[in-house]
C-alpha atoms as a PDB file:
ATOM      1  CA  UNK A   1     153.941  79.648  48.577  1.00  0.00           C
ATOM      2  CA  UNK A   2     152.733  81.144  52.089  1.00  0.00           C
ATOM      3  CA  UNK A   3     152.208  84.514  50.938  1.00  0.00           C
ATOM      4  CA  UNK A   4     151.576  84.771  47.096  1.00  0.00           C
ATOM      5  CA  UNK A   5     150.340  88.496  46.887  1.00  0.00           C
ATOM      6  CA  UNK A   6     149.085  89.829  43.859  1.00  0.00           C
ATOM      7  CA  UNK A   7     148.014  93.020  42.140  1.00  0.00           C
ATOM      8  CA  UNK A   8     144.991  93.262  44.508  1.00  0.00           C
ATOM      9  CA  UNK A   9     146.970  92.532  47.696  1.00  0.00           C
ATOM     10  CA  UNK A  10     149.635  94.471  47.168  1.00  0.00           C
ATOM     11  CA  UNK A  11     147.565  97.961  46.472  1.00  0.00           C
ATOM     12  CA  UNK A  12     145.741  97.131  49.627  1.00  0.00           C
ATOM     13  CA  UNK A  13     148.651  96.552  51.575  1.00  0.00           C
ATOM     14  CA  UNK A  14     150.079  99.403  50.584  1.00  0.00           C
ATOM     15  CA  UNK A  15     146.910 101.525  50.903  1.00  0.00           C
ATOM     16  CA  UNK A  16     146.793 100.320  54.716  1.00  0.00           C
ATOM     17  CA  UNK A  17     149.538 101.676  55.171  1.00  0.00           C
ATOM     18  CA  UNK A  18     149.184 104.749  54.001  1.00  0.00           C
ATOM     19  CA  UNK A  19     146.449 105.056  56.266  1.00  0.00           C
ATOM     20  CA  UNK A  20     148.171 103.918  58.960  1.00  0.00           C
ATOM     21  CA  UNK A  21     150.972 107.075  58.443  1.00  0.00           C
ATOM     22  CA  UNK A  22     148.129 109.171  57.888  1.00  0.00           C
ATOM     23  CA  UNK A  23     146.434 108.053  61.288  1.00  0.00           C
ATOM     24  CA  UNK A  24     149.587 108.804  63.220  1.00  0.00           C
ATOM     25  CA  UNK A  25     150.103 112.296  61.054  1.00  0.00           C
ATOM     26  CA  UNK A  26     146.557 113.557  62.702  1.00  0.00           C
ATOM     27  CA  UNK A  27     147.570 112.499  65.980  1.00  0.00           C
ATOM     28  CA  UNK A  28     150.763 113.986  65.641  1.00  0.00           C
ATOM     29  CA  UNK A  29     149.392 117.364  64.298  1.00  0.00           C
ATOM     30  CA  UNK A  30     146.778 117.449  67.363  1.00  0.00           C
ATOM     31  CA  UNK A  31     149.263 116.831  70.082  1.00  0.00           C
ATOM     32  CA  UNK A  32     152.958 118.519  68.559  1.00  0.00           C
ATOM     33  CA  UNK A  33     152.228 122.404  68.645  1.00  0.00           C
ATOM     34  CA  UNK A  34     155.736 122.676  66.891  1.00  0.00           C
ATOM     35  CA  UNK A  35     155.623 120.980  63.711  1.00  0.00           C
ATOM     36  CA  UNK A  36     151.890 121.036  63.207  1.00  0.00           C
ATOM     37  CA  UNK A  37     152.035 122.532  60.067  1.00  0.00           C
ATOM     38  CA  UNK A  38     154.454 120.126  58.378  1.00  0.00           C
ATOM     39  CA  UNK A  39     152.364 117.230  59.920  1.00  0.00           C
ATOM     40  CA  UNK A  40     148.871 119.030  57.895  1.00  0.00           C
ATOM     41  CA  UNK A  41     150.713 119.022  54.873  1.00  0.00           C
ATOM     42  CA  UNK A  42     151.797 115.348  55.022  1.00  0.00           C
ATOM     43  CA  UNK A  43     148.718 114.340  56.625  1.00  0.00           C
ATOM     44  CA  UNK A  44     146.959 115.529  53.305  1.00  0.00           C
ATOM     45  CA  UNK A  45     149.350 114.879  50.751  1.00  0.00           C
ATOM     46  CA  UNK A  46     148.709 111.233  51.835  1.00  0.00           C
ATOM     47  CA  UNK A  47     145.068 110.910  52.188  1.00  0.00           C
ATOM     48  CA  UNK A  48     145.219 112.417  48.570  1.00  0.00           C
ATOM     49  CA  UNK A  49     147.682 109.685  47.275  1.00  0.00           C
ATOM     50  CA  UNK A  50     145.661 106.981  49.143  1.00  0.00           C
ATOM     51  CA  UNK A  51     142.493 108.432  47.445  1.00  0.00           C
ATOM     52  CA  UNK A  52     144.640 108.345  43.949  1.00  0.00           C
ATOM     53  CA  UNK A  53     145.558 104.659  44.566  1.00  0.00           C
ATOM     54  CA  UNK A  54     141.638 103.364  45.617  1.00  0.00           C
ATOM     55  CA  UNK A  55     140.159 105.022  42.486  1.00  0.00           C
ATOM     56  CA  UNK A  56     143.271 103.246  40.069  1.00  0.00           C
ATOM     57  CA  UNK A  57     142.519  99.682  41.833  1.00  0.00           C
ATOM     58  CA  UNK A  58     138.813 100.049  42.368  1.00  0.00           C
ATOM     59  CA  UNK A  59     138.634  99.911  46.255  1.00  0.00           C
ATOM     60  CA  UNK A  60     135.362 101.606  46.918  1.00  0.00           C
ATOM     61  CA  UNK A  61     135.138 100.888  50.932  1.00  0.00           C
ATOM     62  CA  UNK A  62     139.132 102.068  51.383  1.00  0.00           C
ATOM     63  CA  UNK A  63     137.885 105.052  48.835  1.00  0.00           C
ATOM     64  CA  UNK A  64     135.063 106.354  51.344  1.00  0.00           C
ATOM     65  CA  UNK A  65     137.384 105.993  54.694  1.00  0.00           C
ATOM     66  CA  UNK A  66     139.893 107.985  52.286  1.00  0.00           C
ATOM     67  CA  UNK A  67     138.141 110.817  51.327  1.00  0.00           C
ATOM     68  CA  UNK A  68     137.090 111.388  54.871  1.00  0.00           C
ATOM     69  CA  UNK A  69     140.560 111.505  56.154  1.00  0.00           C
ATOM     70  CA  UNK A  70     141.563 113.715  53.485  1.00  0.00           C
ATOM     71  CA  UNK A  71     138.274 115.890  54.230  1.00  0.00           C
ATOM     72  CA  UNK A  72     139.386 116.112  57.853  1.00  0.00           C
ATOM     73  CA  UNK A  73     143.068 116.692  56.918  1.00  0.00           C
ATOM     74  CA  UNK A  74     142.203 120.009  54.394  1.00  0.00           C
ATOM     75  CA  UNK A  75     140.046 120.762  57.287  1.00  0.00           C
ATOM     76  CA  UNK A  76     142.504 120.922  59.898  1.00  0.00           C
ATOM     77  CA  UNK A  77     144.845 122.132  58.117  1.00  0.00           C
ATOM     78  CA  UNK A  78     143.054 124.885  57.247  1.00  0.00           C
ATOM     79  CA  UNK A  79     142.222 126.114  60.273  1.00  0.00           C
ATOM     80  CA  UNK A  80     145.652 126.084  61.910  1.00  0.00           C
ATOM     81  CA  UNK A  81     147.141 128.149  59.090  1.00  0.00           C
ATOM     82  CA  UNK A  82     143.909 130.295  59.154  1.00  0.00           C
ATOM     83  CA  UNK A  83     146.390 133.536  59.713  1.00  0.00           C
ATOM     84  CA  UNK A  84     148.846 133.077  56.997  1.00  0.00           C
ATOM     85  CA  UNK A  85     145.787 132.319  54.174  1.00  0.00           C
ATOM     86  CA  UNK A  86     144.327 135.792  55.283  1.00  0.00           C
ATOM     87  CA  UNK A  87     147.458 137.510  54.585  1.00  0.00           C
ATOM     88  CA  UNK A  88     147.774 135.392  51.703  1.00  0.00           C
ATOM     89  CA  UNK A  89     144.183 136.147  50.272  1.00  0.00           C
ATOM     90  CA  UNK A  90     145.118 139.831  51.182  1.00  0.00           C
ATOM     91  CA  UNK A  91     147.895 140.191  48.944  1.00  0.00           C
ATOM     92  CA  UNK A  92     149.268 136.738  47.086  1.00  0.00           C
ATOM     93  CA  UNK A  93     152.455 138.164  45.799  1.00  0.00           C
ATOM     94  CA  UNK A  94     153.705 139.651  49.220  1.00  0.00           C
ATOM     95  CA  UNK A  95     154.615 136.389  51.213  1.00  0.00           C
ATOM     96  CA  UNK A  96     157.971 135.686  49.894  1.00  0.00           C
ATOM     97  CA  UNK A  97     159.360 139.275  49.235  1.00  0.00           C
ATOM     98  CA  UNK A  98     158.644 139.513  53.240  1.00  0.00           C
ATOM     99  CA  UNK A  99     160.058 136.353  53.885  1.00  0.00           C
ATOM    100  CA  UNK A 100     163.251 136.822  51.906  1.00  0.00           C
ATOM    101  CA  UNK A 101     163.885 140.765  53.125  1.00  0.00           C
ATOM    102  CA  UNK A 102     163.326 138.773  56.439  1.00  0.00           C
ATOM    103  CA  UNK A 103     165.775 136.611  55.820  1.00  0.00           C
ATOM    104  CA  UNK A 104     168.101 138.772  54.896  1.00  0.00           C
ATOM    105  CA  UNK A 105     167.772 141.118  58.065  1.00  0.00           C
ATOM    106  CA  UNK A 106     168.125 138.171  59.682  1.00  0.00           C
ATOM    107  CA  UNK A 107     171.243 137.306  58.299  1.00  0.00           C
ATOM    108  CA  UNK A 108     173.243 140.293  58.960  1.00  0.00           C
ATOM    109  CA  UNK A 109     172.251 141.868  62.257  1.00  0.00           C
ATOM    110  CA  UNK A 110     174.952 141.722  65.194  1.00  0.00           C
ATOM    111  CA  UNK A 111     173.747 139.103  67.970  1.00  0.00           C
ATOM    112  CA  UNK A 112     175.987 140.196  70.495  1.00  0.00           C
ATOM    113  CA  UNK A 113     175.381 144.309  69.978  1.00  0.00           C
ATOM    114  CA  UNK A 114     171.309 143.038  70.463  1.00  0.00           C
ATOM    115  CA  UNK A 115     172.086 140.954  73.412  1.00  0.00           C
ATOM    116  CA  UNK A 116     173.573 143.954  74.495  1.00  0.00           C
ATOM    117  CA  UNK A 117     170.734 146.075  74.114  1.00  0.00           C
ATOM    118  CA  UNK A 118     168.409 143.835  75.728  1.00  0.00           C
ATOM    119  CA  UNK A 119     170.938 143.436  78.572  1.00  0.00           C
ATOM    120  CA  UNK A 120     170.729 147.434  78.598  1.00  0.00           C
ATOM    121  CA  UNK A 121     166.754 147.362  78.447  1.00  0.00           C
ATOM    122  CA  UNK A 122     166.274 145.150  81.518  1.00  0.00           C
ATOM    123  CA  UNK A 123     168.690 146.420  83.461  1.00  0.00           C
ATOM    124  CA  UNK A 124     167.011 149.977  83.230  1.00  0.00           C
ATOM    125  CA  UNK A 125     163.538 148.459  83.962  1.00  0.00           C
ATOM    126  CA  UNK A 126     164.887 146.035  86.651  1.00  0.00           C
ATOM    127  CA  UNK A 127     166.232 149.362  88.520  1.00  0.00           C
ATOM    128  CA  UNK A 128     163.308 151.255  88.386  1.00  0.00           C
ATOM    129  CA  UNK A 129     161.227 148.596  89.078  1.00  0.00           C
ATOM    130  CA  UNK A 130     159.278 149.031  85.865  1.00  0.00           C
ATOM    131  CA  UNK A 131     157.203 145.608  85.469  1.00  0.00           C
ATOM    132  CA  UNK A 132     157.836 143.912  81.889  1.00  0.00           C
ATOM    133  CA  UNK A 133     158.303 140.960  79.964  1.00  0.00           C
ATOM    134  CA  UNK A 134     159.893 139.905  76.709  1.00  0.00           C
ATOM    135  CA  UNK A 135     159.713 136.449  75.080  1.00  0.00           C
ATOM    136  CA  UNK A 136     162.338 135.987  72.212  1.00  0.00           C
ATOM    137  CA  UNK A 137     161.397 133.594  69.070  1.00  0.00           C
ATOM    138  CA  UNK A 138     163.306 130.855  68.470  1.00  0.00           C
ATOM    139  CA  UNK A 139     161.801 127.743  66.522  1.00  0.00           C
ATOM    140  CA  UNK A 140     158.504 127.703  67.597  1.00  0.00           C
ATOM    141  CA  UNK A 141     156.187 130.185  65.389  1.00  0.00           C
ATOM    142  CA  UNK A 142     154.165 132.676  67.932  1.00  0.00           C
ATOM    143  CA  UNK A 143     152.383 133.408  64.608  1.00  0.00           C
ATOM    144  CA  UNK A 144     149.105 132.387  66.465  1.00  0.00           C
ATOM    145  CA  UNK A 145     150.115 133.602  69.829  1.00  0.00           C
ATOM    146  CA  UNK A 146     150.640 137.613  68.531  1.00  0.00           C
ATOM    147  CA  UNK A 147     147.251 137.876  66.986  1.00  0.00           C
ATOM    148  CA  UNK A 148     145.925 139.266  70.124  1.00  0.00           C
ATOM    149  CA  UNK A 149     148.880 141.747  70.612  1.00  0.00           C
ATOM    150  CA  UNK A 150     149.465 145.021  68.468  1.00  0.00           C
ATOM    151  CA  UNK A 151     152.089 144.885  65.639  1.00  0.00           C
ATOM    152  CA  UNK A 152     155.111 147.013  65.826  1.00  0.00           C
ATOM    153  CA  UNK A 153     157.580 145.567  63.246  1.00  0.00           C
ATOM    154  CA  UNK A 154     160.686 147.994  64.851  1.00  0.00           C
ATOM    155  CA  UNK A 155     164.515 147.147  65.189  1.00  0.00           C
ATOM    156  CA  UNK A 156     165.174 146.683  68.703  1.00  0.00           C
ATOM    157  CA  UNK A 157     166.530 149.440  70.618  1.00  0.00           C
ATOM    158  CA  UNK A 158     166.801 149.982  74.712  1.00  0.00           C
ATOM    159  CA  UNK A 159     165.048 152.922  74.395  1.00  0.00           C
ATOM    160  CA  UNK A 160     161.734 151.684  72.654  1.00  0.00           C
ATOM    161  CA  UNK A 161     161.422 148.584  75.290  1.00  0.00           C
ATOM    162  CA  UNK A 162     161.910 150.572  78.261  1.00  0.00           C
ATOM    163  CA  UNK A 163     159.367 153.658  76.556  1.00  0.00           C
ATOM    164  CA  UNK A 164     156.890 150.273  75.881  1.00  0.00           C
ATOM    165  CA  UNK A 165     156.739 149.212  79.477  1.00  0.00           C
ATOM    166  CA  UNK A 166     156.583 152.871  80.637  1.00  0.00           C
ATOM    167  CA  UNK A 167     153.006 152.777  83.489  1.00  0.00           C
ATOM    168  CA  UNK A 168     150.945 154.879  81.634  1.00  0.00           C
ATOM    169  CA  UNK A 169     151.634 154.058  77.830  1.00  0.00           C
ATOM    170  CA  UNK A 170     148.993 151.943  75.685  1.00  0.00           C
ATOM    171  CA  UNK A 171     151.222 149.066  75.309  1.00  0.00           C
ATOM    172  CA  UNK A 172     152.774 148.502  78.702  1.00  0.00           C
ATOM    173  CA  UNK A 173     150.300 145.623  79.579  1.00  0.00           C
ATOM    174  CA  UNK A 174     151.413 142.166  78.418  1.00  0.00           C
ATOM    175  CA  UNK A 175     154.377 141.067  76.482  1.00  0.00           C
ATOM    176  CA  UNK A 176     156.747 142.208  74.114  1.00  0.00           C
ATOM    177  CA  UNK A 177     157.213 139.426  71.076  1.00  0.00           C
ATOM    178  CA  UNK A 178     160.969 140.163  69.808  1.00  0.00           C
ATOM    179  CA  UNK A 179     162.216 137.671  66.862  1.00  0.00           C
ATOM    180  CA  UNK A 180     165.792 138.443  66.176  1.00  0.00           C
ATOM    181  CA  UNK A 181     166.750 142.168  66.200  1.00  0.00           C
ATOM    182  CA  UNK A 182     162.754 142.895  65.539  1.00  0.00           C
ATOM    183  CA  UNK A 183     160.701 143.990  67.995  1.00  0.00           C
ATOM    184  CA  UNK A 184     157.262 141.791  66.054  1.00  0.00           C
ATOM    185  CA  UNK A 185     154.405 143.310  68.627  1.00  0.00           C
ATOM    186  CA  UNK A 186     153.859 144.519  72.048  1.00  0.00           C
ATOM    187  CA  UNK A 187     151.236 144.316  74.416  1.00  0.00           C
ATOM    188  CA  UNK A 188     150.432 140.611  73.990  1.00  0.00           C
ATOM    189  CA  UNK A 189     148.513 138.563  76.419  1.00  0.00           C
ATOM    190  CA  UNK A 190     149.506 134.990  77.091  1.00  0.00           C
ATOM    191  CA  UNK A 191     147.445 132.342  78.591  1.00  0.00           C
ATOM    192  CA  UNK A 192     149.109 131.604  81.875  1.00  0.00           C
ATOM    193  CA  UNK A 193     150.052 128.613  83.561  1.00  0.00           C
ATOM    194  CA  UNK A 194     148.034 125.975  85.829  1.00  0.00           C
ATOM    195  CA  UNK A 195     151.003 124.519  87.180  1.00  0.00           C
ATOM    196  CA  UNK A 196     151.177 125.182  91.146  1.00  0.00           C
ATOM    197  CA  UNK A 197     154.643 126.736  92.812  1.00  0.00           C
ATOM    198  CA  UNK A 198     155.986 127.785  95.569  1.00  0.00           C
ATOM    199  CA  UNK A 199     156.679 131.866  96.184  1.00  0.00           C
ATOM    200  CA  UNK A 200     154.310 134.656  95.839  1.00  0.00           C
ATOM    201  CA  UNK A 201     154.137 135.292  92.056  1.00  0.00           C
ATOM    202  CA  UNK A 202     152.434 137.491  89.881  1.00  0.00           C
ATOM    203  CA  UNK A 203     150.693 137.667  86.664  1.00  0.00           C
ATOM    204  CA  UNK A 204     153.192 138.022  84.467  1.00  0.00           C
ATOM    205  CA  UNK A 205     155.569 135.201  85.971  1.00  0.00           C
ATOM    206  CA  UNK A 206     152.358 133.077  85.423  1.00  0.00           C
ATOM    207  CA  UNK A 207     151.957 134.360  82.409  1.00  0.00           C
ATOM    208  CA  UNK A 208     155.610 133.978  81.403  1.00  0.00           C
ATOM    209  CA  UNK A 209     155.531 130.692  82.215  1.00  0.00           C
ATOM    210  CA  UNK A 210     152.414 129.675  80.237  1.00  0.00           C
ATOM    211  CA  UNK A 211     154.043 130.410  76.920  1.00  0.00           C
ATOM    212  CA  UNK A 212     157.214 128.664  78.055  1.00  0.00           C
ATOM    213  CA  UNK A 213     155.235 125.281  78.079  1.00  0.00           C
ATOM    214  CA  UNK A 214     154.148 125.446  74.720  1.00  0.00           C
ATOM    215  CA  UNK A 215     156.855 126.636  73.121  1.00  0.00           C
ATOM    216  CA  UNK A 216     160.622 127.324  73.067  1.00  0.00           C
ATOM    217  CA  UNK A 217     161.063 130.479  73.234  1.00  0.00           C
ATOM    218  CA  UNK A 218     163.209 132.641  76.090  1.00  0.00           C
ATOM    219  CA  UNK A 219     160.902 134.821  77.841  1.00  0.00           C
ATOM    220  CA  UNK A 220     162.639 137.744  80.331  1.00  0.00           C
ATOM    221  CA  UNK A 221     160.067 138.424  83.241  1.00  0.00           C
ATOM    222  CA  UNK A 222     160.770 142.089  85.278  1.00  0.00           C
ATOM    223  CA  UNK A 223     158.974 141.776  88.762  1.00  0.00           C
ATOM    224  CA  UNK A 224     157.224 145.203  89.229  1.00  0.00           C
ATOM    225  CA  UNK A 225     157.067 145.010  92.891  1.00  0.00           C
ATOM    226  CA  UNK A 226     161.157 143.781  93.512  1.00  0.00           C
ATOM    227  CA  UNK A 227     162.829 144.934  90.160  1.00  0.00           C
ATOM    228  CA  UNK A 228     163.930 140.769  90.320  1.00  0.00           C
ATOM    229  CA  UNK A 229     164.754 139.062  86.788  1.00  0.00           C
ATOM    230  CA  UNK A 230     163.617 136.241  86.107  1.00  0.00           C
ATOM    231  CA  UNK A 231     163.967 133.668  82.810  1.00  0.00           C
ATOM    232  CA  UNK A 232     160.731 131.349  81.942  1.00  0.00           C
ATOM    233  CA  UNK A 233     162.017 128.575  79.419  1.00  0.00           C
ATOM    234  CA  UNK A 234     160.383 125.317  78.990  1.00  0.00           C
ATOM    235  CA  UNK A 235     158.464 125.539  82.135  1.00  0.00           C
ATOM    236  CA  UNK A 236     161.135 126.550  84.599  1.00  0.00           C
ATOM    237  CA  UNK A 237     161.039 129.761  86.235  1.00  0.00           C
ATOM    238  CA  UNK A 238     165.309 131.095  86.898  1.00  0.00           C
ATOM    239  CA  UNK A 239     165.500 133.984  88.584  1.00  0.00           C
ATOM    240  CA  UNK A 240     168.961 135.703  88.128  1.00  0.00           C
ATOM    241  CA  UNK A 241     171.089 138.959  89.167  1.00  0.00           C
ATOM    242  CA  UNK A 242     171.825 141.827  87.067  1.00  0.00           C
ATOM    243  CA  UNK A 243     175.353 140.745  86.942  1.00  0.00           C
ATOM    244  CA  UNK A 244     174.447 137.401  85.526  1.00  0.00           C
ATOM    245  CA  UNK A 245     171.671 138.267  83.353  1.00  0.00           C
ATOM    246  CA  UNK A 246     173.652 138.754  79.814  1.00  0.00           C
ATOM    247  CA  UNK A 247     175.447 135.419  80.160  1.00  0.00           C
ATOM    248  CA  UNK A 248     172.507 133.687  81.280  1.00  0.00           C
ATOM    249  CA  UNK A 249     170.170 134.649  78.143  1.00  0.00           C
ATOM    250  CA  UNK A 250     173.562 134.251  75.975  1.00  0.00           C
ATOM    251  CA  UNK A 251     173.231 130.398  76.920  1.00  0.00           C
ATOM    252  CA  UNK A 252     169.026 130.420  76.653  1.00  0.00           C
ATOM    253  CA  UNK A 253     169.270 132.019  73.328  1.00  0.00           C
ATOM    254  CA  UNK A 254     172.147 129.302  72.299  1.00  0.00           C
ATOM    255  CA  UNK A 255     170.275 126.640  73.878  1.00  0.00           C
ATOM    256  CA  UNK A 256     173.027 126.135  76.514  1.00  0.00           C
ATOM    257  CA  UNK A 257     171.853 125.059  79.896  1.00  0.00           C
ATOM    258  CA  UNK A 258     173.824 124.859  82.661  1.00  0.00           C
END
């Protein structure tokens, strides 16, 4: 026969493979800011059944190269959910009573009375020419991104967002993270944007914009010298009226684009 595999060749082939997948899961976790996670947990749980399979068929040199890969996976892994194991270390018992009362809120606040109140918010800001901006959660954690900002963990009211962005208060610098009717912290600082364009903006379009390229969440941008609106989503910079502006984030927050 042209290929007569056995035993041997066969755990071999299949342990190349493995390392092939796990190769392309710590690429993937370096260069996709979405699903990293998922990717450190796959990358690892493979390494650790490649490193199962070497020791059972005695394949010392695949056995090193595998215990490396799972070293680096643990490693990275690690470090990218460095937030979440603090918290967890904290308190272990607290993570899923948060996450299910989460879940729950979640579940039965009224979108279109909270698109409403934003709509409310940044009107009142955009007339007064009160600078401000708001980025809204949607798949992509900002888990990392908050760290820097100071946690509020408040419903979302008009009142509270325009008081926030009030010159004067503590928190009126940077952004306010919102993820559904919860306003998560305020006075977060983004890393802004390289990317050239045309028109005079300032730091918070640039700002605005920066988080918009590495994630995909809606962020609403109040010009403080013009009162203008603007929407930063993947990149892209829309200005829009006042009379436009709650149909407009309707369609960002759906994931409509028109």
């Amino acid at each position: 026969m042209l290929f007569a595999w056995d035993t041997m060749h066969i755990a071999q082939f299949i342990i190349s493979l493995l390392l092939i997948i796990g190769l392309y899961g710590f690429l993937f976790l370096m260069y996709s800011k979405i699903v990293k996670r998922l990717a450190g947990y796959l990358l690892v749980s493979i390494s650790f059944a490649a490193v199962l399979l070497c020791f059972i068929f005695n394949l010392i040199y695949v056995f090193i190269a595998c215990v490396g890969l799972t070293v680096v996976g643990v490693t990275i892994t690690l470090f990218t959910n460095l937030g979440d194991l603090r918290q967890f270390l904290a308190n272990p018992f607290k993570g899923s009573r948060v996450k299910s009362g989460k879940m729950e809120v979640e579940k039965i606040y009224n979108r279109e009375l909270l698109y409403k109140t934003i709509e409310k918010a940044v009107i009142s800001l955009s007339k007064s020419r009160t600078g401000a901006i708001m980025t809204f959660e949607k798949n992509t954690s900002l888990q990392d991104v908050i760290k820097n900002g100071v946690a509020v963990r408040a419903p979302v009211s008009a009142e509270l967002l325009v008081t926030i962005f009030y010159p004067g208060t503590r928190l009126h610098d940077g952004a306010v993270v919102i993820h559904g009717n919860e306003i998560v912290a305020a006075s977060v600082f983004y890393t802004p944007t390289t990317k050239p364009f045309a028109g005079k903006y300032g730091s918070r379009h640039r700002a605005a914009l920066g988080i918009s390229e590495i994630s995909d969440s809606v962020t609403v941008v109040v010009s403080e010298e013009t009162g203008r609106i603007s929407f930063a989503v993947n990149g892209q910079l829309d200005p829009v009226d006042q009379e436009s502006f709650l149909r407009v984030f309707e369609n960002y927050m759906d994931g409509v684009t028109e």
